[in-house]
C-alpha atoms as a PDB file:
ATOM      1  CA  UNK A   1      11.344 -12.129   6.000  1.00  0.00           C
ATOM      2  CA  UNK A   2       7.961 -11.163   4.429  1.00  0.00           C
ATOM      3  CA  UNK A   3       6.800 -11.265   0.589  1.00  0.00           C
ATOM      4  CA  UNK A   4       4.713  -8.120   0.690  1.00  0.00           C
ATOM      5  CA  UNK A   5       1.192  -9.758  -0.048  1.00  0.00           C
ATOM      6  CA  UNK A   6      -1.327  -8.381   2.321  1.00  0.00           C
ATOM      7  CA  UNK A   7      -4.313 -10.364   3.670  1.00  0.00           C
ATOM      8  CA  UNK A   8      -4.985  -8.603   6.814  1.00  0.00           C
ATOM      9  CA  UNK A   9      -5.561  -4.908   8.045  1.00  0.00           C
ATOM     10  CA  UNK A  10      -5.411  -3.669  11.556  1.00  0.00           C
ATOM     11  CA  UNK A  11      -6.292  -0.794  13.125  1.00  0.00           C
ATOM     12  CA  UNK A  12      -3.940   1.537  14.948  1.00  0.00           C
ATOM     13  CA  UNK A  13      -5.739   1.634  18.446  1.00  0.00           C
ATOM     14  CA  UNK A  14      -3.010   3.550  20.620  1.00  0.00           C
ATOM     15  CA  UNK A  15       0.241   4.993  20.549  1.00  0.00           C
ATOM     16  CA  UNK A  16       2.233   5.744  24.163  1.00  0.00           C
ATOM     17  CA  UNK A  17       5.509   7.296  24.346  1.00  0.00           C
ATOM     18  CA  UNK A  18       8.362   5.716  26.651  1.00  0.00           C
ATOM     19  CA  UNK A  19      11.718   5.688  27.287  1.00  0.00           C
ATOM     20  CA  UNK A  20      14.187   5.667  23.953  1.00  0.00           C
ATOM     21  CA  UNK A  21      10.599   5.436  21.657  1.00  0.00           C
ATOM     22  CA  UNK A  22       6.652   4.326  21.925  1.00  0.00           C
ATOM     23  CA  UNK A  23       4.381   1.455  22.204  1.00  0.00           C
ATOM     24  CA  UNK A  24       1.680   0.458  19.588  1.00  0.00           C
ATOM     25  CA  UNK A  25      -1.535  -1.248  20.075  1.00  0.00           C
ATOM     26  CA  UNK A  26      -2.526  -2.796  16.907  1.00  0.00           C
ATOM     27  CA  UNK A  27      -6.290  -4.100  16.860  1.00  0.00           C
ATOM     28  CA  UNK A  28      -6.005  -7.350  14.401  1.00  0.00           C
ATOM     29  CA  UNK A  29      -8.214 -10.358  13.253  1.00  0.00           C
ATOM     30  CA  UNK A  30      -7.576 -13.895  15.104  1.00  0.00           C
ATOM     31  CA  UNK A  31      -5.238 -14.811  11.901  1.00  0.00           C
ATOM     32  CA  UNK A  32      -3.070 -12.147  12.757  1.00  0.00           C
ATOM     33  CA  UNK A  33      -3.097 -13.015  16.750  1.00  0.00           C
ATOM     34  CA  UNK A  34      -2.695 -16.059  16.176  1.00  0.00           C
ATOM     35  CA  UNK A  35       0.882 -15.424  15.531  1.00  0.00           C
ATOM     36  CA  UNK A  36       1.462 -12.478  17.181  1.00  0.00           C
ATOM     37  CA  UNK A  37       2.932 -14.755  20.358  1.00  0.00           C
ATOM     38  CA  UNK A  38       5.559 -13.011  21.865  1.00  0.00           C
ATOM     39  CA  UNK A  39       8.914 -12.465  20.343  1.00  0.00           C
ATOM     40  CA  UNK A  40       7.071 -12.920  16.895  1.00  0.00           C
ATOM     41  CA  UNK A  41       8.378 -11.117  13.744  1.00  0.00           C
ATOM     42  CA  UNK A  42       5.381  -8.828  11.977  1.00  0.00           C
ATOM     43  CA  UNK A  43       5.200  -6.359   9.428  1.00  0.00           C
ATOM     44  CA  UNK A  44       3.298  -3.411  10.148  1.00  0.00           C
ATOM     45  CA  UNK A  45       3.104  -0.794   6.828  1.00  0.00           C
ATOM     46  CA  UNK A  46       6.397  -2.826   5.959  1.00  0.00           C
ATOM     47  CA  UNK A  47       8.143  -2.009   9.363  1.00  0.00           C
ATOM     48  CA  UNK A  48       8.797  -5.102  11.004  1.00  0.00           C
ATOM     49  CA  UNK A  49       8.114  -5.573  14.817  1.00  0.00           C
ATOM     50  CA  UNK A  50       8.142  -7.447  17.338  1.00  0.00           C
ATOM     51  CA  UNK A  51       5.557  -8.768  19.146  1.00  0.00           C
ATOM     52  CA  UNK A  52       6.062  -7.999  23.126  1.00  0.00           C
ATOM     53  CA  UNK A  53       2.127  -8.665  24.337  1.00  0.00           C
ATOM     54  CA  UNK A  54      -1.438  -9.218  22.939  1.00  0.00           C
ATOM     55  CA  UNK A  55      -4.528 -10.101  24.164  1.00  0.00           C
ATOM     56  CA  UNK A  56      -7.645 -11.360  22.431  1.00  0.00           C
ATOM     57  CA  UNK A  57      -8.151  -8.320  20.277  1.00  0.00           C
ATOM     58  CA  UNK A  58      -4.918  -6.804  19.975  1.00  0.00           C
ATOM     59  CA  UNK A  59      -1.367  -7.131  20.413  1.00  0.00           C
ATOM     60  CA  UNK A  60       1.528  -4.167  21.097  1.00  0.00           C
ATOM     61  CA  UNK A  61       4.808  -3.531  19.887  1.00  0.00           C
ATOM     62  CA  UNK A  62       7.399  -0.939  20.759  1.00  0.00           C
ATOM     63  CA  UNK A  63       8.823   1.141  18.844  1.00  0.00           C
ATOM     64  CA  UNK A  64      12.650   2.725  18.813  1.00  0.00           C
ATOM     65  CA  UNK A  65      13.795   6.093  18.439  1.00  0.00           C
ATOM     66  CA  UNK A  66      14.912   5.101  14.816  1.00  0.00           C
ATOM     67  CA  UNK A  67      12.323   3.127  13.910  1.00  0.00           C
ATOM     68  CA  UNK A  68       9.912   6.422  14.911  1.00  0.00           C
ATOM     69  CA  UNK A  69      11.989   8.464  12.685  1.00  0.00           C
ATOM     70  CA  UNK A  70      12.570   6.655   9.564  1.00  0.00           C
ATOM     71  CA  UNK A  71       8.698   4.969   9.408  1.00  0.00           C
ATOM     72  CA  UNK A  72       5.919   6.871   9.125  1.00  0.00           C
ATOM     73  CA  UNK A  73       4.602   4.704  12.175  1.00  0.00           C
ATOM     74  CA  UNK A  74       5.016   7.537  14.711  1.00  0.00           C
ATOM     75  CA  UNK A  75       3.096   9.822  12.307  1.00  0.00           C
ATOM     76  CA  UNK A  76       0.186   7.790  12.040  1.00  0.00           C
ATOM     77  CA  UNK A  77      -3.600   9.247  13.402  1.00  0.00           C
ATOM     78  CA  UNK A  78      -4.962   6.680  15.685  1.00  0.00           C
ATOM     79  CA  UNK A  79      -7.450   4.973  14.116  1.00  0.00           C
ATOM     80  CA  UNK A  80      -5.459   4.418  10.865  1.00  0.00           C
ATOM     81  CA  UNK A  81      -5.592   1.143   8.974  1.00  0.00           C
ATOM     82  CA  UNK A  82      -2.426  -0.971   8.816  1.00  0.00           C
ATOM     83  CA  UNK A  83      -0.975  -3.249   6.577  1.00  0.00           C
ATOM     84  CA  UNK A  84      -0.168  -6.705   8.584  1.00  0.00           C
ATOM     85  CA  UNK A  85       2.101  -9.416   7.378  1.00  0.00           C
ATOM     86  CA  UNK A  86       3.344 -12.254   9.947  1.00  0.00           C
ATOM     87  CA  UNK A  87       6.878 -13.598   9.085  1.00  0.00           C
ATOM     88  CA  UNK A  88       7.077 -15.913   6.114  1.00  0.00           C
ATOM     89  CA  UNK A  89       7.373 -19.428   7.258  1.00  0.00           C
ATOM     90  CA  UNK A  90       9.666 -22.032   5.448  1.00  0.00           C
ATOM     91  CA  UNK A  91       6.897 -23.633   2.549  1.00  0.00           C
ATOM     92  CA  UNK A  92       4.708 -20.881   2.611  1.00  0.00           C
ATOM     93  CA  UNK A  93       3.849 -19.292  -1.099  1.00  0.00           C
ATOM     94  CA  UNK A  94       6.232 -16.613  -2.059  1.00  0.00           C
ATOM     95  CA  UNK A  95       3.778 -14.395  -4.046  1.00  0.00           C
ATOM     96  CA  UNK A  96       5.252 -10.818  -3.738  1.00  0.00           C
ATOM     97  CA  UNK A  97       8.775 -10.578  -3.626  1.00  0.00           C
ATOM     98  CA  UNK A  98      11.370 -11.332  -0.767  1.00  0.00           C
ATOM     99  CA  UNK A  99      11.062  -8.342   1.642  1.00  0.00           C
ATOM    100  CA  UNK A 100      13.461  -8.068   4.942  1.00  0.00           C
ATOM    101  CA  UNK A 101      10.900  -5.070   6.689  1.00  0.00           C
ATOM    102  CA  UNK A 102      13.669  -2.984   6.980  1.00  0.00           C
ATOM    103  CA  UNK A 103      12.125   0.892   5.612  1.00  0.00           C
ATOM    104  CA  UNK A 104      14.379   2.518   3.364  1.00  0.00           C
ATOM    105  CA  UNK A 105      12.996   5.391   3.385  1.00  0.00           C
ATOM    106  CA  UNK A 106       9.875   7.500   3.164  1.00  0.00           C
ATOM    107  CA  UNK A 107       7.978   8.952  -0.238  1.00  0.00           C
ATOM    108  CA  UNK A 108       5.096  10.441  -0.511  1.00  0.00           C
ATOM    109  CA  UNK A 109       1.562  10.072  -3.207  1.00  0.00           C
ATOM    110  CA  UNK A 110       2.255  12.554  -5.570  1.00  0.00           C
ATOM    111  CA  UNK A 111      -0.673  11.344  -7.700  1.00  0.00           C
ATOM    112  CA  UNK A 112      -3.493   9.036  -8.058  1.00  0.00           C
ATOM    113  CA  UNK A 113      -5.616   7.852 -11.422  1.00  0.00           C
ATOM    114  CA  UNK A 114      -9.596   8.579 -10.765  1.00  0.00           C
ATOM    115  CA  UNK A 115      -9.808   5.105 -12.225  1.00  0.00           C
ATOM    116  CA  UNK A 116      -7.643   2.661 -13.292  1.00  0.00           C
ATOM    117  CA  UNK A 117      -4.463   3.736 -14.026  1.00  0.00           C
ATOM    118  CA  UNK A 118      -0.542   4.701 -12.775  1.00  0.00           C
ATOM    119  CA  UNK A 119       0.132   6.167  -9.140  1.00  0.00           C
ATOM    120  CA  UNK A 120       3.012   8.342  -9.044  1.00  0.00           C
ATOM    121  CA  UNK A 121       5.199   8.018  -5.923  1.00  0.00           C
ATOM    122  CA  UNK A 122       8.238  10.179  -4.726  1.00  0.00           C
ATOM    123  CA  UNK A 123      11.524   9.170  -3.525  1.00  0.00           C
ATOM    124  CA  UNK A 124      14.613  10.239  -2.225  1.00  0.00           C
ATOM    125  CA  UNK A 125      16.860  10.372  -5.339  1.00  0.00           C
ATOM    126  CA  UNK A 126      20.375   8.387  -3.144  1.00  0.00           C
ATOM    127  CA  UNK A 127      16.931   5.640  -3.087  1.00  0.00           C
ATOM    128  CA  UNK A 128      16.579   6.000  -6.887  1.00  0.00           C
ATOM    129  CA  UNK A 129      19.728   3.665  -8.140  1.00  0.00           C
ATOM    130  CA  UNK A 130      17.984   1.124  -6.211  1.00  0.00           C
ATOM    131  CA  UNK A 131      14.387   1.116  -8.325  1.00  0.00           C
ATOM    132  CA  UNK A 132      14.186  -0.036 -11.496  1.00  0.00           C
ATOM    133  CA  UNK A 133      11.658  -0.920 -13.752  1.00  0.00           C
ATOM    134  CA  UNK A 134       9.663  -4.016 -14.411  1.00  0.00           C
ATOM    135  CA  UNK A 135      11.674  -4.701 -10.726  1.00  0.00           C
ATOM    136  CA  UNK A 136      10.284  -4.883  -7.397  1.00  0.00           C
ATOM    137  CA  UNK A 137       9.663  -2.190  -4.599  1.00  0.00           C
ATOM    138  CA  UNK A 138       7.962  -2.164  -1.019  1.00  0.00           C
ATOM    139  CA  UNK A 139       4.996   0.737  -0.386  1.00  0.00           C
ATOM    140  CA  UNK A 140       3.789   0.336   3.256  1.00  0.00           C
ATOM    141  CA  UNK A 141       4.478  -3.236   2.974  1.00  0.00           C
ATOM    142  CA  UNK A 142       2.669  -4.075  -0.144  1.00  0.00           C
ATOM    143  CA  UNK A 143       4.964  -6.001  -2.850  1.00  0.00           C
ATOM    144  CA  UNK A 144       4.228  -3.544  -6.159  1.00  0.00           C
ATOM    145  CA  UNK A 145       6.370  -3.584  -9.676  1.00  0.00           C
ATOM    146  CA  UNK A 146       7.766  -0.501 -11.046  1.00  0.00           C
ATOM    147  CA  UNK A 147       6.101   0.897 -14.394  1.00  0.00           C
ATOM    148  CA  UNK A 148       8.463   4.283 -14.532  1.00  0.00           C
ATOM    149  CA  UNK A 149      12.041   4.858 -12.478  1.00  0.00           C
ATOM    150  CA  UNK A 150      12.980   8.271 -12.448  1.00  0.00           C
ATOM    151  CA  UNK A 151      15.632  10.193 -10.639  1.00  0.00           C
ATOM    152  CA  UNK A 152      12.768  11.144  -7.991  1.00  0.00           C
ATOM    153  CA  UNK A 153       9.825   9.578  -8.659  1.00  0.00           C
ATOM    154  CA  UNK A 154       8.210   6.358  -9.832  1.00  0.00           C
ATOM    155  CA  UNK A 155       5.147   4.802 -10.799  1.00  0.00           C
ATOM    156  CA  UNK A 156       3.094   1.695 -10.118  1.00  0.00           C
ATOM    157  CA  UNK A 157      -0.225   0.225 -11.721  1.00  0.00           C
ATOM    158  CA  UNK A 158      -2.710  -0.772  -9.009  1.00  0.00           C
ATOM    159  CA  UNK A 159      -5.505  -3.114  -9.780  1.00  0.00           C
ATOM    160  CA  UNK A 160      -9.016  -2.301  -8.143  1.00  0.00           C
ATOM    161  CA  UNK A 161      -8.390  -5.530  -6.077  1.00  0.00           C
ATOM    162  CA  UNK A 162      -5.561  -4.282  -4.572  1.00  0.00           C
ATOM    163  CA  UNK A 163      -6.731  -0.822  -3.678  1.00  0.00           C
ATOM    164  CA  UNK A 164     -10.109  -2.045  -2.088  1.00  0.00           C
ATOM    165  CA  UNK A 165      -8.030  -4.776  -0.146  1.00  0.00           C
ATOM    166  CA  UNK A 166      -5.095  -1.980   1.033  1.00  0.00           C
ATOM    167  CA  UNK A 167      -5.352   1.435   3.014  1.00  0.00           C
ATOM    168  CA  UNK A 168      -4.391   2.612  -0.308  1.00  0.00           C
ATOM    169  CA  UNK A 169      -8.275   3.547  -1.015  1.00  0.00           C
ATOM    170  CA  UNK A 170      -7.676   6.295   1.955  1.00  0.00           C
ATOM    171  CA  UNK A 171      -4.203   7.153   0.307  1.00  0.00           C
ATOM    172  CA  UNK A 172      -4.228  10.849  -0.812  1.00  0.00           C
ATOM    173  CA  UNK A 173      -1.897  13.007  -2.726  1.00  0.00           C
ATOM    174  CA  UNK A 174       0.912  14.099  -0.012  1.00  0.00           C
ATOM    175  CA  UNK A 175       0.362  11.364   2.178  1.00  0.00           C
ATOM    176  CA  UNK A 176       3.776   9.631   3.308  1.00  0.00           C
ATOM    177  CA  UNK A 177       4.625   5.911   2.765  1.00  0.00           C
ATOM    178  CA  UNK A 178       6.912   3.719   3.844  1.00  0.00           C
ATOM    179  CA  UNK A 179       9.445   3.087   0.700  1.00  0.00           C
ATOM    180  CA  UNK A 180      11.611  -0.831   0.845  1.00  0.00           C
ATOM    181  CA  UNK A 181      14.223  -1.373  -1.799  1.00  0.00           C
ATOM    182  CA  UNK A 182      14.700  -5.071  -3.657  1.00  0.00           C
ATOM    183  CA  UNK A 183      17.084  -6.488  -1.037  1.00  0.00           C
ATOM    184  CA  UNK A 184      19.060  -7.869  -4.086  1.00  0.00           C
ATOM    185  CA  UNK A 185      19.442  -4.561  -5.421  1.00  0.00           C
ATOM    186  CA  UNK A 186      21.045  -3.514  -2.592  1.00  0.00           C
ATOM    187  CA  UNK A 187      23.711  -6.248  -2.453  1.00  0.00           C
ATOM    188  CA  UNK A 188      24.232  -4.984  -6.319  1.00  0.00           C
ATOM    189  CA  UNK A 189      25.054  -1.515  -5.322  1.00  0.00           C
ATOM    190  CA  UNK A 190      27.562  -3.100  -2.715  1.00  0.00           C
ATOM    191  CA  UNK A 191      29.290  -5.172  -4.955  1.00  0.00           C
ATOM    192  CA  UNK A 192      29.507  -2.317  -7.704  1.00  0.00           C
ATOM    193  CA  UNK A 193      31.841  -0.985  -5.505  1.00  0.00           C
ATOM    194  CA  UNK A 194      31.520   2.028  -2.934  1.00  0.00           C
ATOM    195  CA  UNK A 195      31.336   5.660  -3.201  1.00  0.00           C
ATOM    196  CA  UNK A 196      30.567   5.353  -6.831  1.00  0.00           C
ATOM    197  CA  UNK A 197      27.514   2.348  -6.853  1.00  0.00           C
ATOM    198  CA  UNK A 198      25.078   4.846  -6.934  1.00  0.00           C
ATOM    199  CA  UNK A 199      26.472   6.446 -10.453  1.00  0.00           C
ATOM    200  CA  UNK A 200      27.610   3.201 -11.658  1.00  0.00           C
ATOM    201  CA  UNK A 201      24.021   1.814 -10.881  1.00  0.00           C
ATOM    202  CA  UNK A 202      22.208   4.977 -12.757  1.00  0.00           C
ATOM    203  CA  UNK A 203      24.684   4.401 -15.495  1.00  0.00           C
ATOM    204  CA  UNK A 204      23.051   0.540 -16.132  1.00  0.00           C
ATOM    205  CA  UNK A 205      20.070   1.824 -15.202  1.00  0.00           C
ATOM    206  CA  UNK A 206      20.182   4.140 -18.431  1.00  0.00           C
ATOM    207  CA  UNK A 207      22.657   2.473 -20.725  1.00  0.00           C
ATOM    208  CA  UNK A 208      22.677  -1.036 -19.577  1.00  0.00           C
ATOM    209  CA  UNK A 209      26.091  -3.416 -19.864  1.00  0.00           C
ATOM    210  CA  UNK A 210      27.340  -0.704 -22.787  1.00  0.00           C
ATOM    211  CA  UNK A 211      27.031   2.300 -20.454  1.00  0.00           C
ATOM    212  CA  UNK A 212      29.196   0.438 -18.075  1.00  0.00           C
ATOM    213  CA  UNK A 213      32.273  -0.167 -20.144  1.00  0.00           C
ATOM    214  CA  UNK A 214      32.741   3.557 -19.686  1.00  0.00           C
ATOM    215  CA  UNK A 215      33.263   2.930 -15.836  1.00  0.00           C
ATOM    216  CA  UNK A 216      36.188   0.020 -16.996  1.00  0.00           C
ATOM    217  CA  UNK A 217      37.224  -2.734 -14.764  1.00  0.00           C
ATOM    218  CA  UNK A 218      36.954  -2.852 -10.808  1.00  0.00           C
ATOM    219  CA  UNK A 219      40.389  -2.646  -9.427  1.00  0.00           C
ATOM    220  CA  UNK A 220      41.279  -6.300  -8.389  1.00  0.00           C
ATOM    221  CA  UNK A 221      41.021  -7.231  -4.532  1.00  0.00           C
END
C-alpha cells in the first residue's frame, strides 16, 4: 500500500518491449534504490511495480499488457519525470491517504491557474460516483483532496510546494494522468448493491441520506 506523498522523482531512462508487455528503467536517488531490492512493491505515477533488477543508478520493472493500457506508463517520452513511492512499511507516517496503486483510470489537465489557484481534471463519468468532495483521489500517485465533483470533471487546489516538488510543474492542459479512486469508496459502491451503486452513489452524492430514501431498503440477503 502507498499514502500518495511524494519525496522522490525519477527519471524514465528506457522503455523495451517484450513478450505480453515492456520493461522500464527508472533512474532514482539512493533512497529510492535502497528499496528497490528485488520483488519490492513501488509506485511509479501511482502504478505499482515490481522491482525485478537495479543497479547503482537505476532499477527496471516490467510492465503487462494491461498495465500498458490502462497507465499512461507506456505513453510516457523517455526522459519524463516520475513520481516514486516505495511501499508503506508498518509505523511509517500515513500523511496522504491509503492508496493500493491500482490505476483506475486515466484523465486528462483540462486546466491550470497561472498562479495559485484550482486545476481542473477530467474523468471518466462510471469513475465519477467514486469522487467526492472534501474526499480523497490519486493523480499520478500524488494523494490530492477534491474541491469540485462533477459528473466529468473535478478540481483540486495545489500549493506552490507541491507543484515545484511534482512533475506537475511540466503538466500541461491535455496531458493524461493516472486517476486512483478512495479504496473505501469503492467497497461503498459494492456494498450499495450492484448494477445500481453507481446511481445510488450519485444520488448521496447530490442529496445525501434524504436522496436515498427514494432508493428504499436493500432486499435482505
Amino acid at each position: 500500500m502507498f499514502t500518495g506523498l511524494i519525496r522522490h522523482l525519477g527519471t524514465l531512462e528506457a522503455r523495451s518491449s517484450r513478450s505480453g508487455g515492456a520493461r522500464l528503467r527508472i533512474a532514482s536517488p539512493k533512497a529510492v534504490l535502497d528499496r528497490a531490492e528485488e520483488g519490492a512493491s513501488i509506485a511509479v505515477n501511482g502504478c505499482c511495480l515490481t522491482a525485478v533488477a537495479r543497479d547503482g543508478r537505476a532499477w527496471e520493472a516490467d510492465l503487462s499488457e494491461e498495465t500498458l493500457l490502462k497507465t499512461t506508463l507506456g505513453q510516457l517520452p523517455i526522459g519524463s519525470k516520475l513520481h516514486l513511492e516505495p511501499a508503506l512499511r508498518v509505523g511509517d507516517p500515513l500523511d496522504g491517504h491509503l492508496m493500493l496503486g491500482h490505476v483506475d483510470a486515466f484523465g486528462a489537465l483540462a486546466s491550470r491557474p497561472t498562479g495559485e489557484g484550482l486545476w481542473r481534471f477530467t474523468l471518466p463519468t462510471e469513475l465519477a460516483p467514486l469522487v467526492a468532495e472534501k474526499g480523497s483521489i490519486a493523480v499520478d500517485g500524488v494523494s490530492l483532496t477534491v474541491v469540485d465533483a462533477g459528473s466529468d470533471f473535478f478540481t483540486v487546489a495545489l500549493i506552490p510546494e507541491t507543484v515545484t516538488r511534482t512533475a506537475f510543474a511540466d503538466l500541461r492542459p491535455g496531458d493524461r494522468v493516472n486517476l486512483e479512486a478512495d479504496p473505501l469508496a469503492r467497497y461503498a459502491a459494492r456494498l450499495l448493491g450492484g448494477k445500481s451503486a453507481s446511481a445510488k452513489l450519485a444520488s448521496f452524492a447530490e442529496g445525501g441520506w434524504a436522496a436515498m430514501e427514494a432508493w428504499g431498503p436493500d432486499p435482505e440477503v
